[in-house]
PDBML (XML) file of the C-alpha atoms, coordinates in Angstrom:
<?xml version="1.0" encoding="UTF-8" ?>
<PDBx:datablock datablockName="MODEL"
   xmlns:PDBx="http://pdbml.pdb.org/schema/pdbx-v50.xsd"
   xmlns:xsi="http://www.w3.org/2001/XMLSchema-instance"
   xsi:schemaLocation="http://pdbml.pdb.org/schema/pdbx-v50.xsd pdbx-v50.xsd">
   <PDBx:atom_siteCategory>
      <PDBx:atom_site id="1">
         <PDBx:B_iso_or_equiv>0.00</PDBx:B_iso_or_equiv>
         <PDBx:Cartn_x>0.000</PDBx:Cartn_x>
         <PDBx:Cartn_y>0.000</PDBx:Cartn_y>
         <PDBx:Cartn_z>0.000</PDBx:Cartn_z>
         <PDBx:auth_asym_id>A</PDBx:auth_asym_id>
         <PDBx:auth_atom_id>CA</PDBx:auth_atom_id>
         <PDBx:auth_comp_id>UNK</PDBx:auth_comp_id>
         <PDBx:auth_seq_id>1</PDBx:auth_seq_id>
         <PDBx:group_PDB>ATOM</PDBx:group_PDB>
         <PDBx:label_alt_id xsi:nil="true" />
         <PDBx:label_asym_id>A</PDBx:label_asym_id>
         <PDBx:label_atom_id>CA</PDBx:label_atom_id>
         <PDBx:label_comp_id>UNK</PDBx:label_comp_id>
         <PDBx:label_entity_id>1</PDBx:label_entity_id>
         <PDBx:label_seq_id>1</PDBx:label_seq_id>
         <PDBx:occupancy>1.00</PDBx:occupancy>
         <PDBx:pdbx_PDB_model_num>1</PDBx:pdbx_PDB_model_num>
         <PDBx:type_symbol>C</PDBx:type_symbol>
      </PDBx:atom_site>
      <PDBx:atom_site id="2">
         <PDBx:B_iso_or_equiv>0.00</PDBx:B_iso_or_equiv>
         <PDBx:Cartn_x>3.186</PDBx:Cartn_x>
         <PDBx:Cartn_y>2.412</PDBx:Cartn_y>
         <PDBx:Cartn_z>0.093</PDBx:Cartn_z>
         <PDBx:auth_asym_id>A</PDBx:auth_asym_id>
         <PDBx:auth_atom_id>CA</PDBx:auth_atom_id>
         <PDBx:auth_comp_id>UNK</PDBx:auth_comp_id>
         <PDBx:auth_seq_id>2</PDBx:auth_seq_id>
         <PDBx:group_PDB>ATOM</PDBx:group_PDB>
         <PDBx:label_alt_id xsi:nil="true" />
         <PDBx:label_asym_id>A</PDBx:label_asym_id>
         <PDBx:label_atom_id>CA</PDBx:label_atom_id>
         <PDBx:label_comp_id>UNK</PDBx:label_comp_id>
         <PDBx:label_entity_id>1</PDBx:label_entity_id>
         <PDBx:label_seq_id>2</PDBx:label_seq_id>
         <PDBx:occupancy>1.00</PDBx:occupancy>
         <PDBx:pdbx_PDB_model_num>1</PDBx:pdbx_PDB_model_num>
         <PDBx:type_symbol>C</PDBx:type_symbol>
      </PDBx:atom_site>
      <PDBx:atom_site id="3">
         <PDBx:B_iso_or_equiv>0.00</PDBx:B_iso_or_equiv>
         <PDBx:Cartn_x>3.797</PDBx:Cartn_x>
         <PDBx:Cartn_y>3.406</PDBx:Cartn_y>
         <PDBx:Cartn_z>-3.101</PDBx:Cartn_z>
         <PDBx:auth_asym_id>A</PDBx:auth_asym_id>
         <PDBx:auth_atom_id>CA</PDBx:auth_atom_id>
         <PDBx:auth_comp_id>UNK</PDBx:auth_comp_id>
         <PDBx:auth_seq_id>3</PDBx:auth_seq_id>
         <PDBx:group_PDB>ATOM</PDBx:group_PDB>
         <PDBx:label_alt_id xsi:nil="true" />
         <PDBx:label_asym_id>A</PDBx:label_asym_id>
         <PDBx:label_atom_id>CA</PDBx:label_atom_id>
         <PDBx:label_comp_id>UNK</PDBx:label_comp_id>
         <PDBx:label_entity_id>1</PDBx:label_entity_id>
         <PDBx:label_seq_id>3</PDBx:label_seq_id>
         <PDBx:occupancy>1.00</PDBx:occupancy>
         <PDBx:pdbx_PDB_model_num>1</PDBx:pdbx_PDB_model_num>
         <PDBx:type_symbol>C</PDBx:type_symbol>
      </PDBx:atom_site>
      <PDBx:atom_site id="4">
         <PDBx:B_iso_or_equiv>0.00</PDBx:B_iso_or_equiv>
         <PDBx:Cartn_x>3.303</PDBx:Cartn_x>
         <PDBx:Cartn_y>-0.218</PDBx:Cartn_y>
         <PDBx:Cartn_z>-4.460</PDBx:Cartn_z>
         <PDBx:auth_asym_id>A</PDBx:auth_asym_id>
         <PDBx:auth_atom_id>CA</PDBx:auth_atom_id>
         <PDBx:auth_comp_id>UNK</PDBx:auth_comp_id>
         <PDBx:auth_seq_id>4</PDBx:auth_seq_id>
         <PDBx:group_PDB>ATOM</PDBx:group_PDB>
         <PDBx:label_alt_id xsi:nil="true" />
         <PDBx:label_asym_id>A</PDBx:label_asym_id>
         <PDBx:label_atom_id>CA</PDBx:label_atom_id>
         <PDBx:label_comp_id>UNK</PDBx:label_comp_id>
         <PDBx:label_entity_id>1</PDBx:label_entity_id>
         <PDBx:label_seq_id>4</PDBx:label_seq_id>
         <PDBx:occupancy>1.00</PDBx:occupancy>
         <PDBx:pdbx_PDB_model_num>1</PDBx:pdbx_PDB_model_num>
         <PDBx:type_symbol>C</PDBx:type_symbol>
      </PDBx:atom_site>
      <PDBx:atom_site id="5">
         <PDBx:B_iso_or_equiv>0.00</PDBx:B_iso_or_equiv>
         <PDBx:Cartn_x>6.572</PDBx:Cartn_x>
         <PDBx:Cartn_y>-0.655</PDBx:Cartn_y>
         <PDBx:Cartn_z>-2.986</PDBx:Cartn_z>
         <PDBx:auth_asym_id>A</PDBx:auth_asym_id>
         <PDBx:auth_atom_id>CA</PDBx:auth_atom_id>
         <PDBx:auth_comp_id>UNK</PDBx:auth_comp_id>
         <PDBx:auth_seq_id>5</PDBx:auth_seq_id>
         <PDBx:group_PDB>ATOM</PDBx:group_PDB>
         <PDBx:label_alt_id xsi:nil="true" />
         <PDBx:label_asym_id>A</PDBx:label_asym_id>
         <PDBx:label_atom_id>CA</PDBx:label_atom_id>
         <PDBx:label_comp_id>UNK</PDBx:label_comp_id>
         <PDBx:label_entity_id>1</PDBx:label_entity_id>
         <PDBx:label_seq_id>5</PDBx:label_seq_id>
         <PDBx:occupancy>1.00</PDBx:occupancy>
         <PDBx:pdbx_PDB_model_num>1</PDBx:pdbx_PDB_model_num>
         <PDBx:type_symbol>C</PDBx:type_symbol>
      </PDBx:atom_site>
      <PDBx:atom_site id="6">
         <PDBx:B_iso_or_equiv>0.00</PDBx:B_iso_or_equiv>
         <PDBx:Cartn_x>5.880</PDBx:Cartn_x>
         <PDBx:Cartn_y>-1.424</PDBx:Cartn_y>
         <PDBx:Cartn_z>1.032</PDBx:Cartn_z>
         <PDBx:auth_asym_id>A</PDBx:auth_asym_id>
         <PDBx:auth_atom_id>CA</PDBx:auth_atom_id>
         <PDBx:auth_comp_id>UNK</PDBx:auth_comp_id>
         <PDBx:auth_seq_id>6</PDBx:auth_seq_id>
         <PDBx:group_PDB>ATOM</PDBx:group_PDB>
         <PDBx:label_alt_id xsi:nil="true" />
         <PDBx:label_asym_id>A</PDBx:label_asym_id>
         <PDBx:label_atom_id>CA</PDBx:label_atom_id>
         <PDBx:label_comp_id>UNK</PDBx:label_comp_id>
         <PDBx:label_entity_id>1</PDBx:label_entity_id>
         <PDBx:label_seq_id>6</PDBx:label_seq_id>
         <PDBx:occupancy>1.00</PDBx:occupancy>
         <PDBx:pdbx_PDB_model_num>1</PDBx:pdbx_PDB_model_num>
         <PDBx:type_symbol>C</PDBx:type_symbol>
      </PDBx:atom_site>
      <PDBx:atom_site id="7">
         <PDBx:B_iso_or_equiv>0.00</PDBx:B_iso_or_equiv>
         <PDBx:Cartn_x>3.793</PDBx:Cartn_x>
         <PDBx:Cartn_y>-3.187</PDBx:Cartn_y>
         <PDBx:Cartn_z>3.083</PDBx:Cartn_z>
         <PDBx:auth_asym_id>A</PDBx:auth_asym_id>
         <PDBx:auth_atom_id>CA</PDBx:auth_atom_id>
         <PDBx:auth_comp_id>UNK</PDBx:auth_comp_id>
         <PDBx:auth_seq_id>7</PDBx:auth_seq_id>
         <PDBx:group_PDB>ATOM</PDBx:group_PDB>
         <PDBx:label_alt_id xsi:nil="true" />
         <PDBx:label_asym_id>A</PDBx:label_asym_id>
         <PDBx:label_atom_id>CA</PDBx:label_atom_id>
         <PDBx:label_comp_id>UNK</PDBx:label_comp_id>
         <PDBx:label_entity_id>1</PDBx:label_entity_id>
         <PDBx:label_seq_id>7</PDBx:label_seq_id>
         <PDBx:occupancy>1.00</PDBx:occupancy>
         <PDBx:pdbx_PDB_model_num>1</PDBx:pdbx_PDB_model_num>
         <PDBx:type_symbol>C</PDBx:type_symbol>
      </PDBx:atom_site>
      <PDBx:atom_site id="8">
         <PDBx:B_iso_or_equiv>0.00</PDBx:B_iso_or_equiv>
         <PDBx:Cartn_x>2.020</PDBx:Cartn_x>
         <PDBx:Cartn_y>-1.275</PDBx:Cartn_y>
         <PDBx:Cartn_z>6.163</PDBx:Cartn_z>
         <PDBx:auth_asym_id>A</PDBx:auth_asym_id>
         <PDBx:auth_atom_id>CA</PDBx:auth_atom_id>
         <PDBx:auth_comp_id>UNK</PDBx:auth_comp_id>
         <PDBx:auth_seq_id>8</PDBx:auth_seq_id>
         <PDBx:group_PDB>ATOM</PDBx:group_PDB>
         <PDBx:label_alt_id xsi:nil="true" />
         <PDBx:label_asym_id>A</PDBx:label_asym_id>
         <PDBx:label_atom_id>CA</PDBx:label_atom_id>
         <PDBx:label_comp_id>UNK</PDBx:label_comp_id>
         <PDBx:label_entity_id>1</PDBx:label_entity_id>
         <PDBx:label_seq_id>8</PDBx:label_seq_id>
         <PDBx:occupancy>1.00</PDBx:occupancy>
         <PDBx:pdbx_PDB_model_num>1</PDBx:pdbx_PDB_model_num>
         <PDBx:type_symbol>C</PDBx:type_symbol>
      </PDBx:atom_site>
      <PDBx:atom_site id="9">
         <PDBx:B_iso_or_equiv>0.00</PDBx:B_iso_or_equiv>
         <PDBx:Cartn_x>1.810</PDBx:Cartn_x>
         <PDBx:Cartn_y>-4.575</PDBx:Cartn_y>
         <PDBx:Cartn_z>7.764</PDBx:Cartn_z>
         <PDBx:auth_asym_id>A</PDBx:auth_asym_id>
         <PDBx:auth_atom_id>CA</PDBx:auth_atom_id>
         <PDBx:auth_comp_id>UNK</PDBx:auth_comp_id>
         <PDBx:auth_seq_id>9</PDBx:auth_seq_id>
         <PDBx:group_PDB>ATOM</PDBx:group_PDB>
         <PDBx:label_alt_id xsi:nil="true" />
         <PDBx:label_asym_id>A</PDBx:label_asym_id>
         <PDBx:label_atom_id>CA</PDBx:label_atom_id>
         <PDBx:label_comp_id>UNK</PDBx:label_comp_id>
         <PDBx:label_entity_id>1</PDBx:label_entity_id>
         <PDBx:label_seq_id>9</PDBx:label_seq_id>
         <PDBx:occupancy>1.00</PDBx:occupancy>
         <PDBx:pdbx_PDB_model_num>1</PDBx:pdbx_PDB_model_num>
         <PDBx:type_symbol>C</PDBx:type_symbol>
      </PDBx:atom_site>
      <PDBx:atom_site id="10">
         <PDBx:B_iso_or_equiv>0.00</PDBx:B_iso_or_equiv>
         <PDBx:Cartn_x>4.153</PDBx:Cartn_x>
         <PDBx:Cartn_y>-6.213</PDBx:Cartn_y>
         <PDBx:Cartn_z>10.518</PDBx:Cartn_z>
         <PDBx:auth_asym_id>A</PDBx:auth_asym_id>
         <PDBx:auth_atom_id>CA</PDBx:auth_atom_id>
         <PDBx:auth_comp_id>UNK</PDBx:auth_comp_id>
         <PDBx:auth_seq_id>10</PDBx:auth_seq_id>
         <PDBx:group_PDB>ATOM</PDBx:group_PDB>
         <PDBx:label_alt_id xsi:nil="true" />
         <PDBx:label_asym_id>A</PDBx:label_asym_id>
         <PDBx:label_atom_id>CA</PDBx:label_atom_id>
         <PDBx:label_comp_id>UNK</PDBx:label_comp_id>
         <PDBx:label_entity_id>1</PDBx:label_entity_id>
         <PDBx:label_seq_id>10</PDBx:label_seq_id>
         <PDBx:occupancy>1.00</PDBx:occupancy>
         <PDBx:pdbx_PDB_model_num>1</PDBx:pdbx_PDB_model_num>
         <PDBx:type_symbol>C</PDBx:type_symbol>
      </PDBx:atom_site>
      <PDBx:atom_site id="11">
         <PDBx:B_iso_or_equiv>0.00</PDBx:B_iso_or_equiv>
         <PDBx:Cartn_x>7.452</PDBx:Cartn_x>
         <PDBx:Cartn_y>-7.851</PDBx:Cartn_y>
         <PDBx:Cartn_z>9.332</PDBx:Cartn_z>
         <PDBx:auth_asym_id>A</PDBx:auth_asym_id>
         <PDBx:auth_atom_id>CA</PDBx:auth_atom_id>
         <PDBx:auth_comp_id>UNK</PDBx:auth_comp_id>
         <PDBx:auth_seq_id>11</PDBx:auth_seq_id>
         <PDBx:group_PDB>ATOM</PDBx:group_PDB>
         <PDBx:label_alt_id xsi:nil="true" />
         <PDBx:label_asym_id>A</PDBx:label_asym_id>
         <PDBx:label_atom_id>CA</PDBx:label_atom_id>
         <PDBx:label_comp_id>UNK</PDBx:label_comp_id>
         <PDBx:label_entity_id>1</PDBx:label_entity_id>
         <PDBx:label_seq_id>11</PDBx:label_seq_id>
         <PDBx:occupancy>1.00</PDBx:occupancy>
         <PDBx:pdbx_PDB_model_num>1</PDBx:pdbx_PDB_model_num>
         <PDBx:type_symbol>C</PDBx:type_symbol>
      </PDBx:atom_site>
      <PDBx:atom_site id="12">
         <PDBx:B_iso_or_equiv>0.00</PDBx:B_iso_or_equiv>
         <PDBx:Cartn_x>6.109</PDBx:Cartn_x>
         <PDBx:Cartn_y>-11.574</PDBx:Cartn_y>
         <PDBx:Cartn_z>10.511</PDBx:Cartn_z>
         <PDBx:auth_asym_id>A</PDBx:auth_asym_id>
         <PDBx:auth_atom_id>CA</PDBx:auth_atom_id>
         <PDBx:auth_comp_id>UNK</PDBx:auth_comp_id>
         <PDBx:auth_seq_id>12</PDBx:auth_seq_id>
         <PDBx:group_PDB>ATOM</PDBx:group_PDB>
         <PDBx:label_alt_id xsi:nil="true" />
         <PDBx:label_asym_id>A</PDBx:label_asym_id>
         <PDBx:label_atom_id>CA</PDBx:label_atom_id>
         <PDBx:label_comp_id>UNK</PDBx:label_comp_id>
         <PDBx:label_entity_id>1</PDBx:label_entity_id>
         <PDBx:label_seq_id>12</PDBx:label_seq_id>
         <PDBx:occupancy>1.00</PDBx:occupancy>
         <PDBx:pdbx_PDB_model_num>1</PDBx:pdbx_PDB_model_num>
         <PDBx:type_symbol>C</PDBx:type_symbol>
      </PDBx:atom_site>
      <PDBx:atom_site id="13">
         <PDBx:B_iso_or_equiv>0.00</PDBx:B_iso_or_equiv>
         <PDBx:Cartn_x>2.776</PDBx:Cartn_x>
         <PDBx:Cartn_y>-11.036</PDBx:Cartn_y>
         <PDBx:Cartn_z>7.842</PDBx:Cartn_z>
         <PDBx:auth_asym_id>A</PDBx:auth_asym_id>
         <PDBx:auth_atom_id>CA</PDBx:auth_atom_id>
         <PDBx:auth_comp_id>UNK</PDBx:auth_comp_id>
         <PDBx:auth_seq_id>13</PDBx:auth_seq_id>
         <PDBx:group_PDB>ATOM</PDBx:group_PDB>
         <PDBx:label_alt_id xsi:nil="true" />
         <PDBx:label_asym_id>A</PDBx:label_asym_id>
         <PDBx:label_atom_id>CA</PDBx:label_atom_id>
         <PDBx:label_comp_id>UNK</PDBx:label_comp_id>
         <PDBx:label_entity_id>1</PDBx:label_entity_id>
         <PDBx:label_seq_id>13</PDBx:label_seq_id>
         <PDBx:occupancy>1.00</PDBx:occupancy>
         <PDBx:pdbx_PDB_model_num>1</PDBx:pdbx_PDB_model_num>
         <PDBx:type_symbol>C</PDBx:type_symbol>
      </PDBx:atom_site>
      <PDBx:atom_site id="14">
         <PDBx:B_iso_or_equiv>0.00</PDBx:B_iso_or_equiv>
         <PDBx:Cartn_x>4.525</PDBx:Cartn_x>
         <PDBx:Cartn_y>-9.902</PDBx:Cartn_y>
         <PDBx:Cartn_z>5.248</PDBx:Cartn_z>
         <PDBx:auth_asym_id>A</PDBx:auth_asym_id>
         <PDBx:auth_atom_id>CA</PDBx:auth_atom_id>
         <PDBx:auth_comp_id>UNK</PDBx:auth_comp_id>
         <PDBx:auth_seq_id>14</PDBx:auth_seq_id>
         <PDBx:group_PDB>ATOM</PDBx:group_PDB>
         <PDBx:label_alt_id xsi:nil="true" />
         <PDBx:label_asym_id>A</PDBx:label_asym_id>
         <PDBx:label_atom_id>CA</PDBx:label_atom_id>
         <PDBx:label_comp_id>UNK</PDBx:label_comp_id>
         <PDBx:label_entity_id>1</PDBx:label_entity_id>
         <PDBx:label_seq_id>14</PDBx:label_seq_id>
         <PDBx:occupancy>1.00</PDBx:occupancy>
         <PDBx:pdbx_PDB_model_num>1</PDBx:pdbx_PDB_model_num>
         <PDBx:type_symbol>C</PDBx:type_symbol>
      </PDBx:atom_site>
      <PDBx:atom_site id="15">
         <PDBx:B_iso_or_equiv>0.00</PDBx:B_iso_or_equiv>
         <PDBx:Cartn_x>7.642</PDBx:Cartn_x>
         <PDBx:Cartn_y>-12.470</PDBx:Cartn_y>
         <PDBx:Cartn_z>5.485</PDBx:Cartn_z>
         <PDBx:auth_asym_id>A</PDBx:auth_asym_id>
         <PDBx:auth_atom_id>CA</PDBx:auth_atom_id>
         <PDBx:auth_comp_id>UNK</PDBx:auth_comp_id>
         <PDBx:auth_seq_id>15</PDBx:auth_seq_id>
         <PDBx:group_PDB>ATOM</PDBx:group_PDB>
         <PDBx:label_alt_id xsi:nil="true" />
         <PDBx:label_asym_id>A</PDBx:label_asym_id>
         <PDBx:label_atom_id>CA</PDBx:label_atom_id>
         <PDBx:label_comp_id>UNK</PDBx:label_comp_id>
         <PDBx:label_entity_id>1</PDBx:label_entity_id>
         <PDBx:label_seq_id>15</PDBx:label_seq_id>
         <PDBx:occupancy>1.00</PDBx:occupancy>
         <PDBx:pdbx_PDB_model_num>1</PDBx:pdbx_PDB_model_num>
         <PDBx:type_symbol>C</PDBx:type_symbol>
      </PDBx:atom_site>
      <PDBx:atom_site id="16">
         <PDBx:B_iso_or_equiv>0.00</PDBx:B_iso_or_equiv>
         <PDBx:Cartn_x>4.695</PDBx:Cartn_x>
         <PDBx:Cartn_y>-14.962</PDBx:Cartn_y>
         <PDBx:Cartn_z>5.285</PDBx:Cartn_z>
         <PDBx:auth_asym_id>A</PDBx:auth_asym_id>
         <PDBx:auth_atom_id>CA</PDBx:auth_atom_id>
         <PDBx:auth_comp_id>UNK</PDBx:auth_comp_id>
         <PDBx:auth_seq_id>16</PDBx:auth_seq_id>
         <PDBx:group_PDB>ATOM</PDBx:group_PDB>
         <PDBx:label_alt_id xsi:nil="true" />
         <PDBx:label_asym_id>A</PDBx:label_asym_id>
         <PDBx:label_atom_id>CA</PDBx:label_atom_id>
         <PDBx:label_comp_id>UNK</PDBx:label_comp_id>
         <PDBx:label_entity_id>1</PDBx:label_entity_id>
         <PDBx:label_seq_id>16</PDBx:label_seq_id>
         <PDBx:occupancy>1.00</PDBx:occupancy>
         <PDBx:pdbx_PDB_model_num>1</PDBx:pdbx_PDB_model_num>
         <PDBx:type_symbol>C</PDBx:type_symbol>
      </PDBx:atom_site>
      <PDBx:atom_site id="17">
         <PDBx:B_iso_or_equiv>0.00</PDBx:B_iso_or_equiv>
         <PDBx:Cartn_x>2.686</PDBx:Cartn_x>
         <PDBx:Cartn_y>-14.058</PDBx:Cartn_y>
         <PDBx:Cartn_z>2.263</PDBx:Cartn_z>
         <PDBx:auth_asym_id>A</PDBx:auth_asym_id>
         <PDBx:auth_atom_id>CA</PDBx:auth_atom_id>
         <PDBx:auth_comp_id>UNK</PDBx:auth_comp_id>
         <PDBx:auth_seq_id>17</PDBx:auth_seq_id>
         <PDBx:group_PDB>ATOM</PDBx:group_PDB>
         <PDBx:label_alt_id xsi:nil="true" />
         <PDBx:label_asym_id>A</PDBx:label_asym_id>
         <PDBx:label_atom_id>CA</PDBx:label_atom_id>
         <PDBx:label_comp_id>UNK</PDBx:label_comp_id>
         <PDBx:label_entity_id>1</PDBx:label_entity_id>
         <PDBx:label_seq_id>17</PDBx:label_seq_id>
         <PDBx:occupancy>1.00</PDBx:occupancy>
         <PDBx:pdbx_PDB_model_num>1</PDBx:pdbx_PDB_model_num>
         <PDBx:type_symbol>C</PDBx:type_symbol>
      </PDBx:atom_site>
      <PDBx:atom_site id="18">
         <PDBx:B_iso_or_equiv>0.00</PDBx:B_iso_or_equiv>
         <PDBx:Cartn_x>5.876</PDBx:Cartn_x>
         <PDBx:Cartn_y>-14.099</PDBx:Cartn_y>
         <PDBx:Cartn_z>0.988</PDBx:Cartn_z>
         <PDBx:auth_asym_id>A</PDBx:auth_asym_id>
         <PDBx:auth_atom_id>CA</PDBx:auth_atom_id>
         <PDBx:auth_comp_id>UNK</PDBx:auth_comp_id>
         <PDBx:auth_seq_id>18</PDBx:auth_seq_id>
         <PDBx:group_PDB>ATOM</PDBx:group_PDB>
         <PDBx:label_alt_id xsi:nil="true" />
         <PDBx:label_asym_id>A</PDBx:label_asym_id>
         <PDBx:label_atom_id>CA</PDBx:label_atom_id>
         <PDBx:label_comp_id>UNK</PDBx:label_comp_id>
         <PDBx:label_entity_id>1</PDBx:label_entity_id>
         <PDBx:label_seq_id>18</PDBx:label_seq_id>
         <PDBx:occupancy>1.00</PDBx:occupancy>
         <PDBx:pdbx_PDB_model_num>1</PDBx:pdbx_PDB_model_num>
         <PDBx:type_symbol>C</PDBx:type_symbol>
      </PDBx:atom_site>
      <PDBx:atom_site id="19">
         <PDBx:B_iso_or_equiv>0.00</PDBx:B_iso_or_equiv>
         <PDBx:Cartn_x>7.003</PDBx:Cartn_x>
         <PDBx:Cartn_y>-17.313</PDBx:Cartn_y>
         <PDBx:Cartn_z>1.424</PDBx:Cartn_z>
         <PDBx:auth_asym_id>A</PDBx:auth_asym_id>
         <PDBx:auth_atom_id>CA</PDBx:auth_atom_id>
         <PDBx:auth_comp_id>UNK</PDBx:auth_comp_id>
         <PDBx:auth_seq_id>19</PDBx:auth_seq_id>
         <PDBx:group_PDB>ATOM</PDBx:group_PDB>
         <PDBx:label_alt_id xsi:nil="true" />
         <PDBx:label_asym_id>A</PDBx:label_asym_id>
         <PDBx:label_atom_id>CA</PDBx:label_atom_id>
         <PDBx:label_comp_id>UNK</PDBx:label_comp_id>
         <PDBx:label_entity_id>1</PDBx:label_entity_id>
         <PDBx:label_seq_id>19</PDBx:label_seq_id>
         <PDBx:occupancy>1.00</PDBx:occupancy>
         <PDBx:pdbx_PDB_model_num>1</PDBx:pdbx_PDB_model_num>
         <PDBx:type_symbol>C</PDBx:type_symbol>
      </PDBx:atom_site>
      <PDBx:atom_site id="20">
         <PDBx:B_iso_or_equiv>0.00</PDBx:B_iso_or_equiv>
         <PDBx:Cartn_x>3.389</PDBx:Cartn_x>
         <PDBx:Cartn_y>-18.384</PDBx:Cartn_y>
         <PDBx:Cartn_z>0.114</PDBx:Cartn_z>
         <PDBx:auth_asym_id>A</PDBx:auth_asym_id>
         <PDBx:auth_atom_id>CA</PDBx:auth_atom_id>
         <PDBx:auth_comp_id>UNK</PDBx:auth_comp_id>
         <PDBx:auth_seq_id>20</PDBx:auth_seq_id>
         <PDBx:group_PDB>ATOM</PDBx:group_PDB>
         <PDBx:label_alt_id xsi:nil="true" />
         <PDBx:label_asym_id>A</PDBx:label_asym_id>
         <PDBx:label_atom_id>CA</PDBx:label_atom_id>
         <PDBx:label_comp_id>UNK</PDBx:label_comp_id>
         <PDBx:label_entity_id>1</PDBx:label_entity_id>
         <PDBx:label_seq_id>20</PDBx:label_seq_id>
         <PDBx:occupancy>1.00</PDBx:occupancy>
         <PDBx:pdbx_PDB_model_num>1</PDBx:pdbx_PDB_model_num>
         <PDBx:type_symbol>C</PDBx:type_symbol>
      </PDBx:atom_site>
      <PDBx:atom_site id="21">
         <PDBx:B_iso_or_equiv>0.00</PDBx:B_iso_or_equiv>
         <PDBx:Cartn_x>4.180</PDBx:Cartn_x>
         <PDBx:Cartn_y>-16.663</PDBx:Cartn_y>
         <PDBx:Cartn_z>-3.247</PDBx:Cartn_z>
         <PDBx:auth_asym_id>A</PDBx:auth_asym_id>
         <PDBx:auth_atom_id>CA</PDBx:auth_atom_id>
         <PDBx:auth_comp_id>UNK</PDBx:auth_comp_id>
         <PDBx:auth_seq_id>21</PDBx:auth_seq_id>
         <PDBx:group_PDB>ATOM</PDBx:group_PDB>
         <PDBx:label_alt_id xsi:nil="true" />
         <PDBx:label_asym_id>A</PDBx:label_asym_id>
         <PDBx:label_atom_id>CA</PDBx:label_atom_id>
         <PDBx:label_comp_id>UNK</PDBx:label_comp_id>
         <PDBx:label_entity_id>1</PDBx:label_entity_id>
         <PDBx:label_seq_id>21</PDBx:label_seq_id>
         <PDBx:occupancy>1.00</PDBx:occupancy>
         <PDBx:pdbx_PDB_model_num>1</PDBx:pdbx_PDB_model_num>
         <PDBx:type_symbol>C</PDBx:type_symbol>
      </PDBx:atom_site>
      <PDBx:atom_site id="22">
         <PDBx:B_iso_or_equiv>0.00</PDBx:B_iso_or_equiv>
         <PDBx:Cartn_x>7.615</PDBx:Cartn_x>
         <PDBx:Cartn_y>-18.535</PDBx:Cartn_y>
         <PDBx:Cartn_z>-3.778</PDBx:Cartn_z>
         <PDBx:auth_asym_id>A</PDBx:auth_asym_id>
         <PDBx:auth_atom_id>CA</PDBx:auth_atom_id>
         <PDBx:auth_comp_id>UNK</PDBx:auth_comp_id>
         <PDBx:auth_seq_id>22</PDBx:auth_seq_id>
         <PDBx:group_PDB>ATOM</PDBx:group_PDB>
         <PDBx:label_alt_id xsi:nil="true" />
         <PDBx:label_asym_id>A</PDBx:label_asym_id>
         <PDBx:label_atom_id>CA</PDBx:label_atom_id>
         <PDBx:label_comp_id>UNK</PDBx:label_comp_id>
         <PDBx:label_entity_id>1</PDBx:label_entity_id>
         <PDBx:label_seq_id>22</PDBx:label_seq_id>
         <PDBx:occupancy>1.00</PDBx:occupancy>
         <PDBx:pdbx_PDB_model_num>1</PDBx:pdbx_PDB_model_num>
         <PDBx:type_symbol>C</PDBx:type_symbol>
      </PDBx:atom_site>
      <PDBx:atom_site id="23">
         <PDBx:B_iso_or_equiv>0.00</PDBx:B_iso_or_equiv>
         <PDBx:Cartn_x>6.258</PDBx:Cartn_x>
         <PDBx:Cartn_y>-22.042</PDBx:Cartn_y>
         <PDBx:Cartn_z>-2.756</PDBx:Cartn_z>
         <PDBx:auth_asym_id>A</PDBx:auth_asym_id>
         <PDBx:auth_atom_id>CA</PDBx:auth_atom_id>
         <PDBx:auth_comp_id>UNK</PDBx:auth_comp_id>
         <PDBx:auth_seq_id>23</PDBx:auth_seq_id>
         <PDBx:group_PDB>ATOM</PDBx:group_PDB>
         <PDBx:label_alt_id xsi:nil="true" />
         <PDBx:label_asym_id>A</PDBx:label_asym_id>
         <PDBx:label_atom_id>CA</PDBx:label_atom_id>
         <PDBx:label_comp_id>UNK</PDBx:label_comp_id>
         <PDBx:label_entity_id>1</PDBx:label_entity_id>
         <PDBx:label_seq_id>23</PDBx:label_seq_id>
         <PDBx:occupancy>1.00</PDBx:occupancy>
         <PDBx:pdbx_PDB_model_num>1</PDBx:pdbx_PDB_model_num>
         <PDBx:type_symbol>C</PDBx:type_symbol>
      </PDBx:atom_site>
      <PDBx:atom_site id="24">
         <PDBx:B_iso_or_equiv>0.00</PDBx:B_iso_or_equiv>
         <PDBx:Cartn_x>3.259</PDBx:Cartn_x>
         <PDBx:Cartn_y>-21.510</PDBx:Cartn_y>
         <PDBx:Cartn_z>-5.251</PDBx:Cartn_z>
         <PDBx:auth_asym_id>A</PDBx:auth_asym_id>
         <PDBx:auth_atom_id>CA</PDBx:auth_atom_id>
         <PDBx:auth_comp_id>UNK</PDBx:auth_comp_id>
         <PDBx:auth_seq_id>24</PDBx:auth_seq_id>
         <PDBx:group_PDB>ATOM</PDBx:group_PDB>
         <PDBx:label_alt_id xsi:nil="true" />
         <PDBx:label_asym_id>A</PDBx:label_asym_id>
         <PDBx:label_atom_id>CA</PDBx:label_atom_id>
         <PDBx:label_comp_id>UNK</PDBx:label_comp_id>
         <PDBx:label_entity_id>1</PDBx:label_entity_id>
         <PDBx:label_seq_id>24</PDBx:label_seq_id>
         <PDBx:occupancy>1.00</PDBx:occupancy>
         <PDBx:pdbx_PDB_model_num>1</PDBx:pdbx_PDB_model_num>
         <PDBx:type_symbol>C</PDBx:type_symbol>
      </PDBx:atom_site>
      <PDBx:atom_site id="25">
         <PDBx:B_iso_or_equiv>0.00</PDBx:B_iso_or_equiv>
         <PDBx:Cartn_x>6.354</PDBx:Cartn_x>
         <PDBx:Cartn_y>-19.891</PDBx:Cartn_y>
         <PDBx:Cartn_z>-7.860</PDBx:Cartn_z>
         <PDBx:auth_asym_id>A</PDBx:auth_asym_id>
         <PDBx:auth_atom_id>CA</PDBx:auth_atom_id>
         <PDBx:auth_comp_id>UNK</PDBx:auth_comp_id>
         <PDBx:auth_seq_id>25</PDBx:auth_seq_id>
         <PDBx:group_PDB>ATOM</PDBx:group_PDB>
         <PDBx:label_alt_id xsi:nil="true" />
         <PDBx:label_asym_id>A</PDBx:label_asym_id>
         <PDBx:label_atom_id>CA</PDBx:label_atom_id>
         <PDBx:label_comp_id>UNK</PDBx:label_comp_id>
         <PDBx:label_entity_id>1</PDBx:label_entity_id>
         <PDBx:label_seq_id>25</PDBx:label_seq_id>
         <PDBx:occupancy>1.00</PDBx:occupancy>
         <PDBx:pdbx_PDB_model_num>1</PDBx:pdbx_PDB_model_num>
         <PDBx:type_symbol>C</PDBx:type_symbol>
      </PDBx:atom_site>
   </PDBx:atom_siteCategory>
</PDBx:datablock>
């Protein structure tokens, strides 16, 4: 949500969706 570059959310969510895109990659 910042700037299309940055997540407002905590470190641990983000780290997590993250992870969830590279297993489905």
């Amino acid at each position: 949500s910042i700037a299309g570059l940055i997540s407002d959310e905590q470190a641990s969510i983000v780290i997590e969706t993250y992870e969830k895109l590279n297993e489905k990659i």
